[in-house]
Protein backbone atom coordinates (compact mmCIF):
# COMPACT_ATOMS: atom_id res chain seq x y z
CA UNK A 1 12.76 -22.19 -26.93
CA UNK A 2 14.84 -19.89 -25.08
CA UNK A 3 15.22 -21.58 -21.45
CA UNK A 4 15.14 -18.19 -19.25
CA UNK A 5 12.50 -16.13 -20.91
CA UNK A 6 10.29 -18.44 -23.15
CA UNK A 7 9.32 -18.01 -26.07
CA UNK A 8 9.43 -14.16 -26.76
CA UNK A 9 8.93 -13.78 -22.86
CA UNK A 10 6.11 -16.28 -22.71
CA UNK A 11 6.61 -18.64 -19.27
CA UNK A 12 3.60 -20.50 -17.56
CA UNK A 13 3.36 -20.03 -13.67
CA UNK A 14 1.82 -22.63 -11.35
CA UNK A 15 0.30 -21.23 -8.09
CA UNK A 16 -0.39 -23.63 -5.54
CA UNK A 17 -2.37 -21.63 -2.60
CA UNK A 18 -4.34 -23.80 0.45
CA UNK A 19 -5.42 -22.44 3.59
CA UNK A 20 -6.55 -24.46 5.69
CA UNK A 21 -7.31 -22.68 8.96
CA UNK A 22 -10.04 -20.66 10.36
CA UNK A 23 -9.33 -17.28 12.82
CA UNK A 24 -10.83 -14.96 15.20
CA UNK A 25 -10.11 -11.12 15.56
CA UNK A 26 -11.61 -8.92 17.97
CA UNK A 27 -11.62 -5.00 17.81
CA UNK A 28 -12.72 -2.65 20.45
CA UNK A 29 -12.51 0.60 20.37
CA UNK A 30 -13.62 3.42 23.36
CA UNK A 31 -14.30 7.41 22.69
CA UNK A 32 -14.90 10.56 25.07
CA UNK A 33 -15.94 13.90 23.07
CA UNK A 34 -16.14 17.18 24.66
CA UNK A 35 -17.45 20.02 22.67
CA UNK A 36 -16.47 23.37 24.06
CA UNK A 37 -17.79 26.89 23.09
CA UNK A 38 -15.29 29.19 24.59
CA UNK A 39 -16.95 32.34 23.15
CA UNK A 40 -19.94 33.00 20.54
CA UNK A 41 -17.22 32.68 17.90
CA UNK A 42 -14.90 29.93 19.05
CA UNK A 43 -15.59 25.96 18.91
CA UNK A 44 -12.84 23.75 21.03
CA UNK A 45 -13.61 20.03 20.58
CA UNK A 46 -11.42 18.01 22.78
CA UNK A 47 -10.96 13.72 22.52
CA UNK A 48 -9.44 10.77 23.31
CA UNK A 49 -9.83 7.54 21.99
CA UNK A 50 -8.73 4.22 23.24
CA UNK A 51 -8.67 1.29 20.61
CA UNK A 52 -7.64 -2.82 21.43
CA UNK A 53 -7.05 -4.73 18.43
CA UNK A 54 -6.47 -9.13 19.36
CA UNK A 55 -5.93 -11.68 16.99
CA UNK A 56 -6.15 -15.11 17.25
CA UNK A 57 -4.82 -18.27 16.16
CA UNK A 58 -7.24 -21.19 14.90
CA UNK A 59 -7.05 -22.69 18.27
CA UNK A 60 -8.83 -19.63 19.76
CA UNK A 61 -5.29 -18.62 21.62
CA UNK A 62 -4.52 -15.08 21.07
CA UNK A 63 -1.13 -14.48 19.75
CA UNK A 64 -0.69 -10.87 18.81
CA UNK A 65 -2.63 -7.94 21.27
CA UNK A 66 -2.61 -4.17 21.29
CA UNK A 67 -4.54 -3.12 24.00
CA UNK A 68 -2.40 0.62 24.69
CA UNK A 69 -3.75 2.61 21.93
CA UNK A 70 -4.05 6.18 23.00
CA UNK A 71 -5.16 8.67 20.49
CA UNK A 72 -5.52 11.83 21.80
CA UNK A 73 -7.83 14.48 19.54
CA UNK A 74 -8.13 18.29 19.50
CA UNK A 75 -10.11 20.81 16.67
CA UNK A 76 -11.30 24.10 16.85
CA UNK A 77 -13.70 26.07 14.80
CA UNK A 78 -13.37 30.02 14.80
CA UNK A 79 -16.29 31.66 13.06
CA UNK A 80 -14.16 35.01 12.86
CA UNK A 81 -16.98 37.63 11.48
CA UNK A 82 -19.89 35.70 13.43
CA UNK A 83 -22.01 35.73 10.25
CA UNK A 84 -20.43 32.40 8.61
CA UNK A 85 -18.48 34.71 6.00
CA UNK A 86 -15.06 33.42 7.38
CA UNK A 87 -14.33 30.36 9.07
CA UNK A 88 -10.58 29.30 10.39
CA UNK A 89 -10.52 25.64 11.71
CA UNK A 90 -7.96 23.11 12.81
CA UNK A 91 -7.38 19.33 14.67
CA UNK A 92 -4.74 17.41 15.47
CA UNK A 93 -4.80 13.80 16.35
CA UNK A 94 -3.38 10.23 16.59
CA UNK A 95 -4.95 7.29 14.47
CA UNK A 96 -4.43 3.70 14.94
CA UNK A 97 -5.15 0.88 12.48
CA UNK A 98 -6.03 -2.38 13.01
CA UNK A 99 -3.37 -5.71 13.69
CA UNK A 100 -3.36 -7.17 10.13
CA UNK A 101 -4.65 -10.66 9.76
CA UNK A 102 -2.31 -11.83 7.34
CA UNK A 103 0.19 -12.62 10.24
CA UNK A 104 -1.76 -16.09 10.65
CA UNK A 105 -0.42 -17.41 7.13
CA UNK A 106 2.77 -17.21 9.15
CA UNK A 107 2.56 -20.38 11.61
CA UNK A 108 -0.18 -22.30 10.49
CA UNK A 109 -0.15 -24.80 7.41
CA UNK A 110 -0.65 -22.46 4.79
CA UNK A 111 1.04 -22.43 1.44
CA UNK A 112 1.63 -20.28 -1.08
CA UNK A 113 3.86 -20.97 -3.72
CA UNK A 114 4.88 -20.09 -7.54
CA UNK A 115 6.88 -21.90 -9.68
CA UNK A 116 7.78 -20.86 -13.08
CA UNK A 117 8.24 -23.12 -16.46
CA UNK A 118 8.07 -22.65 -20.61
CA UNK A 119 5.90 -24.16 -22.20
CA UNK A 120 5.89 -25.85 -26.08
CA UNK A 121 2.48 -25.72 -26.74
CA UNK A 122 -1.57 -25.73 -25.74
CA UNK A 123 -3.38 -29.06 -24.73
CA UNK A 124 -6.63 -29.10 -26.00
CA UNK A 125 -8.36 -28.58 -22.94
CA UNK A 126 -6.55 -24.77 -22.86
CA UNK A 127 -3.70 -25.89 -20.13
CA UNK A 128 -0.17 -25.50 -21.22
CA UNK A 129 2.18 -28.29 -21.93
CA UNK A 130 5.13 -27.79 -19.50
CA UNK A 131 8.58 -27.40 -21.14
CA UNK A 132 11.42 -26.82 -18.51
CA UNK A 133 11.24 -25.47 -14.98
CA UNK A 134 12.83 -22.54 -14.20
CA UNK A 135 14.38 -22.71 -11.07
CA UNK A 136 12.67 -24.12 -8.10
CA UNK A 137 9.62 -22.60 -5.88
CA UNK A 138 9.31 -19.38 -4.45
CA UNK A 139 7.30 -18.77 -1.95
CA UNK A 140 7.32 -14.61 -0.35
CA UNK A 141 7.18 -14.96 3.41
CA UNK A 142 8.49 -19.01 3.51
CA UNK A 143 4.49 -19.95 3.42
CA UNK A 144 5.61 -23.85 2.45
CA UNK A 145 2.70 -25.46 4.58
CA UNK A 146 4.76 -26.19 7.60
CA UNK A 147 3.32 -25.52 11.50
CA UNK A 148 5.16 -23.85 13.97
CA UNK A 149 5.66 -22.07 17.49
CA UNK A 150 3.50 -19.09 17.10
CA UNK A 151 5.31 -17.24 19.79
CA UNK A 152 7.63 -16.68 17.35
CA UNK A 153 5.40 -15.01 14.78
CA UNK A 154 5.49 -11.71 16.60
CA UNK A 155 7.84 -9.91 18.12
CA UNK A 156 7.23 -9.18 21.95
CA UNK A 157 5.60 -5.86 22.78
CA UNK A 158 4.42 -4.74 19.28
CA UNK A 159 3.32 -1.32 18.93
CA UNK A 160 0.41 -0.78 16.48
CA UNK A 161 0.72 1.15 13.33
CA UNK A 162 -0.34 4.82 14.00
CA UNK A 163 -0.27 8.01 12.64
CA UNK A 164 -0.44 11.69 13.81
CA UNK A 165 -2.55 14.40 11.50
CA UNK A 166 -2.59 17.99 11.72
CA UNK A 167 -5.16 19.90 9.70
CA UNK A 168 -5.27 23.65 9.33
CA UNK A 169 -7.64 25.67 6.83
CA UNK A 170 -10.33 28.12 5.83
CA UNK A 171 -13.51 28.93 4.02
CA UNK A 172 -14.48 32.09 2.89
CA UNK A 173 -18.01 32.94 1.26
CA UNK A 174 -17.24 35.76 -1.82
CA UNK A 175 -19.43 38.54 -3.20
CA UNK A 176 -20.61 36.52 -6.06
CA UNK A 177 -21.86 33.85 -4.28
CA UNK A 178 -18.85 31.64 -4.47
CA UNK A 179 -17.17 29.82 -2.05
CA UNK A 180 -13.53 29.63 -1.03
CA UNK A 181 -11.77 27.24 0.44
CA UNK A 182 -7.84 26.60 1.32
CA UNK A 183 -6.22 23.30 3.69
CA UNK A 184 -3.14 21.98 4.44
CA UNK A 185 -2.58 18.47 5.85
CA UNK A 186 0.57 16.97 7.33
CA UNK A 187 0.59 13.28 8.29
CA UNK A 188 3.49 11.32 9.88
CA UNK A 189 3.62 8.03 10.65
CA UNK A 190 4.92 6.88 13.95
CA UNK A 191 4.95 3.09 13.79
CA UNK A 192 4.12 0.63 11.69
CA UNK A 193 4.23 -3.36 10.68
CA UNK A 194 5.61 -5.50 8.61
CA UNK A 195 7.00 -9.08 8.08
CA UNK A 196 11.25 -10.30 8.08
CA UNK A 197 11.67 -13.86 7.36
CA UNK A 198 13.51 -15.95 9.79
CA UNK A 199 16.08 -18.06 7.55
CA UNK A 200 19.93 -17.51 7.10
CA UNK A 201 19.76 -13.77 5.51
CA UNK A 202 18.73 -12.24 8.73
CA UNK A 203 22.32 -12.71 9.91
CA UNK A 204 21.45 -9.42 12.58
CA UNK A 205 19.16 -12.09 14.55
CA UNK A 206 21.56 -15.08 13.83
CA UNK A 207 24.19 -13.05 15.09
CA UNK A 208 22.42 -11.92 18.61
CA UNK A 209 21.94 -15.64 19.19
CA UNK A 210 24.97 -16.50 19.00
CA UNK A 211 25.96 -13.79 21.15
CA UNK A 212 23.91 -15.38 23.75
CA UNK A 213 24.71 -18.94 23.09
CA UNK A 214 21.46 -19.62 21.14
CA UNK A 215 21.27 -21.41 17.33
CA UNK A 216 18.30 -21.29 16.22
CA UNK A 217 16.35 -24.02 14.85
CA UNK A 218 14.60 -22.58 11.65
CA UNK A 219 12.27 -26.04 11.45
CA UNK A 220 10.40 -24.41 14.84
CA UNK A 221 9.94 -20.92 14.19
CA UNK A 222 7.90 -19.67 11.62
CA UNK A 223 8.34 -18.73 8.56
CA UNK A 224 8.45 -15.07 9.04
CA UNK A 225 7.83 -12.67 12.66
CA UNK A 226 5.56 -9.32 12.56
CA UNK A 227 7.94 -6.51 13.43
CA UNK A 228 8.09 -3.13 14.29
CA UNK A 229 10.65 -1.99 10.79
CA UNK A 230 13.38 0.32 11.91
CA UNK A 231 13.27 -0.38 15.39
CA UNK A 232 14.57 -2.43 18.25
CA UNK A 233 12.99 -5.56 18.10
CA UNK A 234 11.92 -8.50 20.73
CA UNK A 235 12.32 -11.95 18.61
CA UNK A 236 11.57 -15.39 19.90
CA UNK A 237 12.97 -17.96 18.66
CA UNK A 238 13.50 -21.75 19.06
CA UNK A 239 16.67 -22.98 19.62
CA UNK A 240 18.74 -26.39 19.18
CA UNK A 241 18.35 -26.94 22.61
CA UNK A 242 14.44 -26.80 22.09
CA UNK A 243 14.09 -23.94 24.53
CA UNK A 244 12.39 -21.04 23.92
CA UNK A 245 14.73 -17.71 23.79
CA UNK A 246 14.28 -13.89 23.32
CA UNK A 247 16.50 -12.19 21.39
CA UNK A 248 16.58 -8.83 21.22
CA UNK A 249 18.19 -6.77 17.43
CA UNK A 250 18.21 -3.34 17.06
CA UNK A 251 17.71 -1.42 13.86
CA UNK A 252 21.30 -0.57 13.41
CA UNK A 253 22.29 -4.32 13.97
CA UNK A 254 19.54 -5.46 11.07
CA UNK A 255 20.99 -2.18 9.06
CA UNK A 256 18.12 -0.88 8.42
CA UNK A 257 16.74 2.53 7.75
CA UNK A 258 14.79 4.99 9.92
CA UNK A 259 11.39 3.79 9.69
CA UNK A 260 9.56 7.09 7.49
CA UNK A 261 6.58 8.15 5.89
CA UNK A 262 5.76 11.63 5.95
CA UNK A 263 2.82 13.19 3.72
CA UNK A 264 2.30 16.95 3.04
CA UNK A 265 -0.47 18.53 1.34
CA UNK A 266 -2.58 21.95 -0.17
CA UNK A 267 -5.95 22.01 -1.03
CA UNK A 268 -7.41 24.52 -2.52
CA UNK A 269 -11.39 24.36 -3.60
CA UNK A 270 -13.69 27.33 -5.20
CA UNK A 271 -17.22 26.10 -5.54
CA UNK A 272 -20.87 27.16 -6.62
CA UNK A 273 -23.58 25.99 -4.13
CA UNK A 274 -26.79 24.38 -5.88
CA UNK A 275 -29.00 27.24 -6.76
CA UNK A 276 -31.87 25.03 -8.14
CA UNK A 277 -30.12 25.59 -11.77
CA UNK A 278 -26.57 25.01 -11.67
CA UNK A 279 -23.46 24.07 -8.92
CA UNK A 280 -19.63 23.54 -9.79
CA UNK A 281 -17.09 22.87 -7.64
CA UNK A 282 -13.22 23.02 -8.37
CA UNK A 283 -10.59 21.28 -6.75
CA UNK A 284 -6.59 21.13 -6.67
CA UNK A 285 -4.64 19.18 -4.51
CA UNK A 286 -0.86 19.14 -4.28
CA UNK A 287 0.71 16.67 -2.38
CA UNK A 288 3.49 15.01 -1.45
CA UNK A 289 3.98 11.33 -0.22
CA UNK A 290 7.84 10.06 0.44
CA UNK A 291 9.99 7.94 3.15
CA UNK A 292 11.33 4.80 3.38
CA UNK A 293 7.72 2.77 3.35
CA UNK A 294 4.52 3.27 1.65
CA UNK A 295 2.55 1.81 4.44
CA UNK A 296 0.88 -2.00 4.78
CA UNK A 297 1.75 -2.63 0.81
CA UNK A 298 3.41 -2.25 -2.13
CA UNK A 299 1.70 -0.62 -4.88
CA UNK A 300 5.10 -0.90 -7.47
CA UNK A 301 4.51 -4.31 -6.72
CA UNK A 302 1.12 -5.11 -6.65
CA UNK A 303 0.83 -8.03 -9.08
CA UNK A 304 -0.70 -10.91 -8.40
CA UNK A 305 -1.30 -12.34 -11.89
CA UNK A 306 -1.75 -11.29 -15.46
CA UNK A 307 0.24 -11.20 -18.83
CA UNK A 308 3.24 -10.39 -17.39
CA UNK A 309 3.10 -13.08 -14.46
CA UNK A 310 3.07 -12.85 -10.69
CA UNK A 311 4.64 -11.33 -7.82
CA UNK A 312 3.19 -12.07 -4.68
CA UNK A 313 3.15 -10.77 -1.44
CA UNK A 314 3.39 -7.37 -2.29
CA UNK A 315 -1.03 -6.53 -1.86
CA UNK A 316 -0.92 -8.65 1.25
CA UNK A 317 -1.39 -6.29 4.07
CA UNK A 318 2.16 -6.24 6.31
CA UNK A 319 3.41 -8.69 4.71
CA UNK A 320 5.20 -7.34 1.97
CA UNK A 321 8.92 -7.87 1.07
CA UNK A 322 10.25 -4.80 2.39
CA UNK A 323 12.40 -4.62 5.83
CA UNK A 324 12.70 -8.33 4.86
CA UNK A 325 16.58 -7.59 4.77
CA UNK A 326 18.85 -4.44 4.84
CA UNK A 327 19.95 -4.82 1.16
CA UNK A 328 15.96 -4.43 -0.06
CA UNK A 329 15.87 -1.04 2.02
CA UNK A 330 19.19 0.47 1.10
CA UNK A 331 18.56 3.86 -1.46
CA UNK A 332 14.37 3.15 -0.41
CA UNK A 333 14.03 6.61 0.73
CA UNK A 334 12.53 8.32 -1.46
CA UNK A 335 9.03 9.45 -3.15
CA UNK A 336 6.81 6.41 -2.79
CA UNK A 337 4.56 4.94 -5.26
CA UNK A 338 1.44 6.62 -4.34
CA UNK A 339 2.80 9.81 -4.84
CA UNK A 340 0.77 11.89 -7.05
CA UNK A 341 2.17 15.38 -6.88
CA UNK A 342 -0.76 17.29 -8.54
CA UNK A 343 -4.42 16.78 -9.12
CA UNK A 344 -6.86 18.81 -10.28
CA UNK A 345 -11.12 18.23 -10.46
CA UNK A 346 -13.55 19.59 -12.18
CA UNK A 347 -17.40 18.99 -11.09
CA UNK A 348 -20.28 20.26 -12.44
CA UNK A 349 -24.19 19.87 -12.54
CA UNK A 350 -27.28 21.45 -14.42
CA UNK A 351 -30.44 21.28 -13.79
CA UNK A 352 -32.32 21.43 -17.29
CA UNK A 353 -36.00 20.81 -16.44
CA UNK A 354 -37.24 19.38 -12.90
CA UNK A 355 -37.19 15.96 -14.51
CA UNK A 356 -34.01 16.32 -16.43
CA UNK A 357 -30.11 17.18 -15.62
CA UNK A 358 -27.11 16.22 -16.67
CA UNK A 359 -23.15 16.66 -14.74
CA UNK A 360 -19.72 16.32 -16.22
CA UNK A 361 -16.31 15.53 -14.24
CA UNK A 362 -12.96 15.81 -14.90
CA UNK A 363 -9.92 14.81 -13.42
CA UNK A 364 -6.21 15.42 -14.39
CA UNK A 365 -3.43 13.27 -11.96
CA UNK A 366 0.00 13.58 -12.22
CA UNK A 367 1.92 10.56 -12.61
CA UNK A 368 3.26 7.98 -9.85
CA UNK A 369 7.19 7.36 -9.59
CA UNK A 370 8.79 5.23 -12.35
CA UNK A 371 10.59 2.77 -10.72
CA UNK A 372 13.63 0.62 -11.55
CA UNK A 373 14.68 -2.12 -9.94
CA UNK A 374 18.02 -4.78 -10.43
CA UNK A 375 20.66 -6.87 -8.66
CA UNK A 376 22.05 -5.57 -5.76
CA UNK A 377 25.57 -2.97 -6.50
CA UNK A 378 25.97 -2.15 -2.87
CA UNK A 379 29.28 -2.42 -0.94
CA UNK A 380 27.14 -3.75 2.88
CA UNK A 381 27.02 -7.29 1.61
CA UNK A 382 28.35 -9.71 -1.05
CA UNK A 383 27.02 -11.44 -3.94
CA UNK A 384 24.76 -9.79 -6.49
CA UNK A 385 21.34 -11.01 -4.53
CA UNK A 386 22.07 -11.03 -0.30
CA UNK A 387 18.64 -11.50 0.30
CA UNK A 388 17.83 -14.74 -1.71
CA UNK A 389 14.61 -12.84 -3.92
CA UNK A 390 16.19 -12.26 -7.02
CA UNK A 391 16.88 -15.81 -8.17
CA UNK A 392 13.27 -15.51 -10.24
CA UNK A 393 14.16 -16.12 -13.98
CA UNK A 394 11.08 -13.78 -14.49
CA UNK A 395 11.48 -10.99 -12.33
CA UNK A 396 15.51 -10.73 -11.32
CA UNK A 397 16.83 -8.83 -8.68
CA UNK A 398 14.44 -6.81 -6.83
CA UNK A 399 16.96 -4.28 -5.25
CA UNK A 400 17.07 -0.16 -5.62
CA UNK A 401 19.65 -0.68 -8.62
CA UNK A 402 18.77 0.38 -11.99
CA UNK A 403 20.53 -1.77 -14.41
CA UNK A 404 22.66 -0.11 -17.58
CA UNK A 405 23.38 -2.33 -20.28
CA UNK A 406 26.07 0.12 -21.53
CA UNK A 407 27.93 -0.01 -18.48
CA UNK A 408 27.44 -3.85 -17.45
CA UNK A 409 26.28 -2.54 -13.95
CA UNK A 410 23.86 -0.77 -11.75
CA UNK A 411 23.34 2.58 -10.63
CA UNK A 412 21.47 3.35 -6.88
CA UNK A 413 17.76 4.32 -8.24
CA UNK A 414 15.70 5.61 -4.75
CA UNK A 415 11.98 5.96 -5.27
CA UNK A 416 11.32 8.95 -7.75
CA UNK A 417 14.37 9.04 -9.24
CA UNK A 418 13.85 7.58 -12.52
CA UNK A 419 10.99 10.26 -13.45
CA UNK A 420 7.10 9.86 -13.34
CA UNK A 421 4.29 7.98 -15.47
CA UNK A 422 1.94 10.18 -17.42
CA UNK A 423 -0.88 12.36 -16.32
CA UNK A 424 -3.99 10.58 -16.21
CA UNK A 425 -6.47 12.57 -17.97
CA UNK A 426 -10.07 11.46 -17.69
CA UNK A 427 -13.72 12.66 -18.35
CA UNK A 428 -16.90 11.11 -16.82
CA UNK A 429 -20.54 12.14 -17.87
CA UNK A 430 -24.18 11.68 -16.85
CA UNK A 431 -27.51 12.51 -17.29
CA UNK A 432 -30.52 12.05 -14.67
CA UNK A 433 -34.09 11.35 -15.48
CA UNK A 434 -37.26 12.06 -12.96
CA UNK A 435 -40.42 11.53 -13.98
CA UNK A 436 -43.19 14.11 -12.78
CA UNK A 437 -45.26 11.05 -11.62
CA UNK A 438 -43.25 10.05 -8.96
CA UNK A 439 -42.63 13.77 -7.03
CA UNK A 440 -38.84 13.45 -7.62
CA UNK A 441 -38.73 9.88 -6.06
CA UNK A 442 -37.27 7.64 -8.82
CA UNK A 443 -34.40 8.49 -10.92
CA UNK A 444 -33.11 6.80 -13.76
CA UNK A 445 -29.38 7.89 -14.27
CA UNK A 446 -26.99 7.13 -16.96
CA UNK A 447 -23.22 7.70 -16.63
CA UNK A 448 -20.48 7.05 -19.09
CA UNK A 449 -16.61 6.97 -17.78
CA UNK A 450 -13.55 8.08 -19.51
CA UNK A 451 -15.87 9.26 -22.23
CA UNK A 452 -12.77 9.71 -24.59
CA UNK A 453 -11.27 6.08 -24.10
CA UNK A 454 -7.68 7.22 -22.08
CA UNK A 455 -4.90 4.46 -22.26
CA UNK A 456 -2.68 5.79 -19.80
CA UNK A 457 -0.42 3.55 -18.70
CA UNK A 458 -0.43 3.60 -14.40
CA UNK A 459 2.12 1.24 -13.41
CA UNK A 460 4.74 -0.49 -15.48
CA UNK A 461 7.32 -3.66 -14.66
CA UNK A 462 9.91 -2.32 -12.57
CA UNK A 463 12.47 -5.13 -12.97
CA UNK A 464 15.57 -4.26 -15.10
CA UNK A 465 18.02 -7.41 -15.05
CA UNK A 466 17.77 -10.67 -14.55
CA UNK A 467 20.28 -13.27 -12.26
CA UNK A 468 22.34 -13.85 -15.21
CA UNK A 469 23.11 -10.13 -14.99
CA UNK A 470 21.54 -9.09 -18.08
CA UNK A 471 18.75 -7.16 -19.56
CA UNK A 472 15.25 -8.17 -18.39
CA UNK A 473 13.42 -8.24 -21.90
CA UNK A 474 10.27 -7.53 -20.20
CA UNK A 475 11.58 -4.34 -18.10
CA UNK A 476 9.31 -1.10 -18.56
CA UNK A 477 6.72 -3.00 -19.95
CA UNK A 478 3.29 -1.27 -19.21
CA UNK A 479 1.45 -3.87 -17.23
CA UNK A 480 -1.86 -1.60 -16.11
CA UNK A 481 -3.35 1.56 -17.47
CA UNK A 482 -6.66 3.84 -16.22
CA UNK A 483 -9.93 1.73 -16.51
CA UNK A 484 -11.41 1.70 -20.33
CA UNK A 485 -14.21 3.38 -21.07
CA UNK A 486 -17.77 1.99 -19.57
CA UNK A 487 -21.36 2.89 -18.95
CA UNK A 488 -23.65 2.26 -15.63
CA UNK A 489 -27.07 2.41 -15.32
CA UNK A 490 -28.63 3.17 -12.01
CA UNK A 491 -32.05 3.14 -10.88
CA UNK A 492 -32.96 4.32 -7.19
CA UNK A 493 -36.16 5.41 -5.71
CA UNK A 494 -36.00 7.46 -2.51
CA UNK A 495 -38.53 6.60 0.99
């Protein structure tokens, strides 16, 4: 049996997960609306919006607080002909999200760990018989069940993640009864929040201690702080001397990035109002998603399990391994994985009888990013893996390096820049019964999705080499595609 990969890329992996804690998080949230009509044509709607977001820890301390949230809102509605025939309308505004409670994992005894072995064989109760171990336990955000100062699990003065929107567009009613529609959305976000691991790769904080005469003593602080990614930073730590110490890094110290995530878009929508007989409606979007973060996770990385195995951390909201060091973020800028540059819907109903009707919609996606990943092939640091998460015999380096065989090395590979997935293609039907006796009360509907059975694949393994510095056998494997085809069968009755 082949002691990296398994047997033909078969490997077992044990998950140990306990959490044994209990938290509190309060929300509030405080809104003024004033709706202004400036002439008979002209709507202003003017807003603000206050929001306070507080976690706490399972002693009922809080340790993380937002309580500055400002979001300003403005929209207007112009009814330009008076009659409804052409409408312009606009806002602008600032959204918050709430703290993510994920942070808590960070200082209290939780673990979560993986560890990876072969296996020779099946015992007959279905569990595998455990060949060799490969390599020792890996756990995303140093979750290894250890307690420690929560002062040091957040930075100080953390801004919440927000974003500002701007929406412009139109409707117009045509001669045939149609109506028109055209919008454009921009969204960019401001701030947001994310996890870097306090152990000897962030040499940018070890290095600010020092300049201040503090070492810090990594069996104190926790495993990982909330920060504010590509900006200056507020750390605590603990230090040798058992005092606590703030330390302050700033994003060109850690060598990070600008902290980006801008998304553009065009709607455009034609549809057929409900006429007792028939409505339609038809929709194309094209958008465009890119910077140097998706936002609170990684959907390249969303794995948690399956055939292929695991690798966590990545759906677990701010917590993911990006901004966790400078190498992971070099070439990240790019078009992220939610990126779907074109979709286009098709909706329709038909009313056959007043008991029966029947509807059909289809949809047609463009693909997400393909994405290759490898050992690091910068010039910043040394060594082929600087930040200590590509010694998986599974998964390899996890840096924006696209390994080539041919060449025995890797190429920078940004977000995007390896092509795109296919278009997802899918058709949903469904037909609605009433029955006379019950005045259009109860309906029994059937619906049947991707009628035609689609297999497209959605996602695939990004990882190209593994620490040996060759091939990773199970690189560009498919590991989801577009739900198979399946039926639901609804019955509702309206009061």
């Amino acid at each position: 049996m082949d002691p990296v990969n398994g047997s033909s890329g078969y490997y077992v992996v044990r998950n140990i997960n306990t959490s044994l804690y209990s938290y509190e998080a309060k929300q509030r949230a405080y809104y003024i609306e004033d709706k202004w009509q400036v002439t008979d044509n002209l709507l202003l709607s003017l807003g603000l919006r206050k929001d306070e977001f507080t976690n706490y820890t399972p002693f009922g301390d809080p340790y993380i607080e937002v309580d500055n949230a400002w979001a300003p809102r403005l929209g207007f509605s112009w009814d330009v002909n008076g009659d409804s025939s052409l409408k312009v309308f606009g806002n602008i505004g600032r959204y918050y999200l709430g703290l993510p409670l994920s942070a808590v994992s960070l200082f209290t005894p939780a673990t979560t760990t993986d560890t990876y072995y072969t296996y020779s064989g099946i015992n007959a109760d279905g569990t595998p018989v455990l060949a060799q171990q490969l390599g020792s336990a890996v756990s995303a955000n140093s979750r290894f069940g250890r307690i420690a100062d929560v002062r040091t699990a957040v930075v100080k003065d953390i801004e919440g993640e927000n974003q500002d929107e701007i929406i412009l567009g139109l409707t117009k009613q045509l001669d045939s009864g149609w109506v028109f529609g055209v919008r454009g959305t921009h969204r960019h976000l401001n701030a947001g929040i994310d996890d870097q691991n306090y152990d000897v790769s962030n040499t940018a904080l070890i290095d600010a201690a020092a300049a201040q005469g503090v070492t810090i003593d990594f069996s104190q602080v926790a495993g990982a702080s909330l920060i504010n990614p590509g900006q200056t930073n507020k750390w605590g730590v603990i230090g040798t001397d058992g005092q606590f110490h703030e330390i302050s890094v700033s994003r060109e110290a850690a060598g990070f990035p600008k902290f980006k995530r801008n998304y553009s878009a065009v709607e455009f929508n034609l549809e057929r109002p409900f006429d007792g007989k028939w409505y339609a409606k038809v929709n194309y979007v094209w958008s465009h998603s890119y910077g140097t973060t998706e936002g609170q996770v990684r959907s390249d990385l969303w794995r948690t399990g399956g055939a292929l195995g695991s690798y966590q951390g990545q759906a677990s909201v701010s917590t993911t391994q990006s901004w966790d060091h400078a190498a992971l973020m070099e070439h990240f800028n790019g078009d992220q994985s939610n990126d779907h540059r074109h979709q286009l819907k098709l909706f329709g109903f038909y009313q056959f009888t007043p008991q029966w009707g029947a509807s059909a919609n289809f949809s047609l996606i463009s693909g997400a990013p393909h994405n290759c990943l490898g050992n690091y092939y910068g010039t910043e640091y040394s060594g082929r893996d600087p930040a200590g998460y590509g010694g998986s015999a599974i998964t390899g380096g996890p840096y924006h390096y696209c390994y080539n065989p041919e060449t025995g090395t890797g190429s920078a590979s940004p977000p995007g820049s390896q092509g795109r997935l296919g278009w997802i293609a899918q058709l949903d039907m469904g037909v609605t019964y009433k029955p006379a006796f019950a005045d259009g009360k109860l309906a029994l509907r059937f619906d049947v999705f991707n009628i035609t059975n689609e297999q497209t694949a959605t996602n695939i393994y990004p990882f190209s080499q593994l620490p040996d510095n060759t091939t990773n056998p199970l690189w560009d494997q498919v590991v989801a595609y577009q739900a198979p085809r399946s039926g639901r069968v609804t019955l509702s009755y309206d009061f």
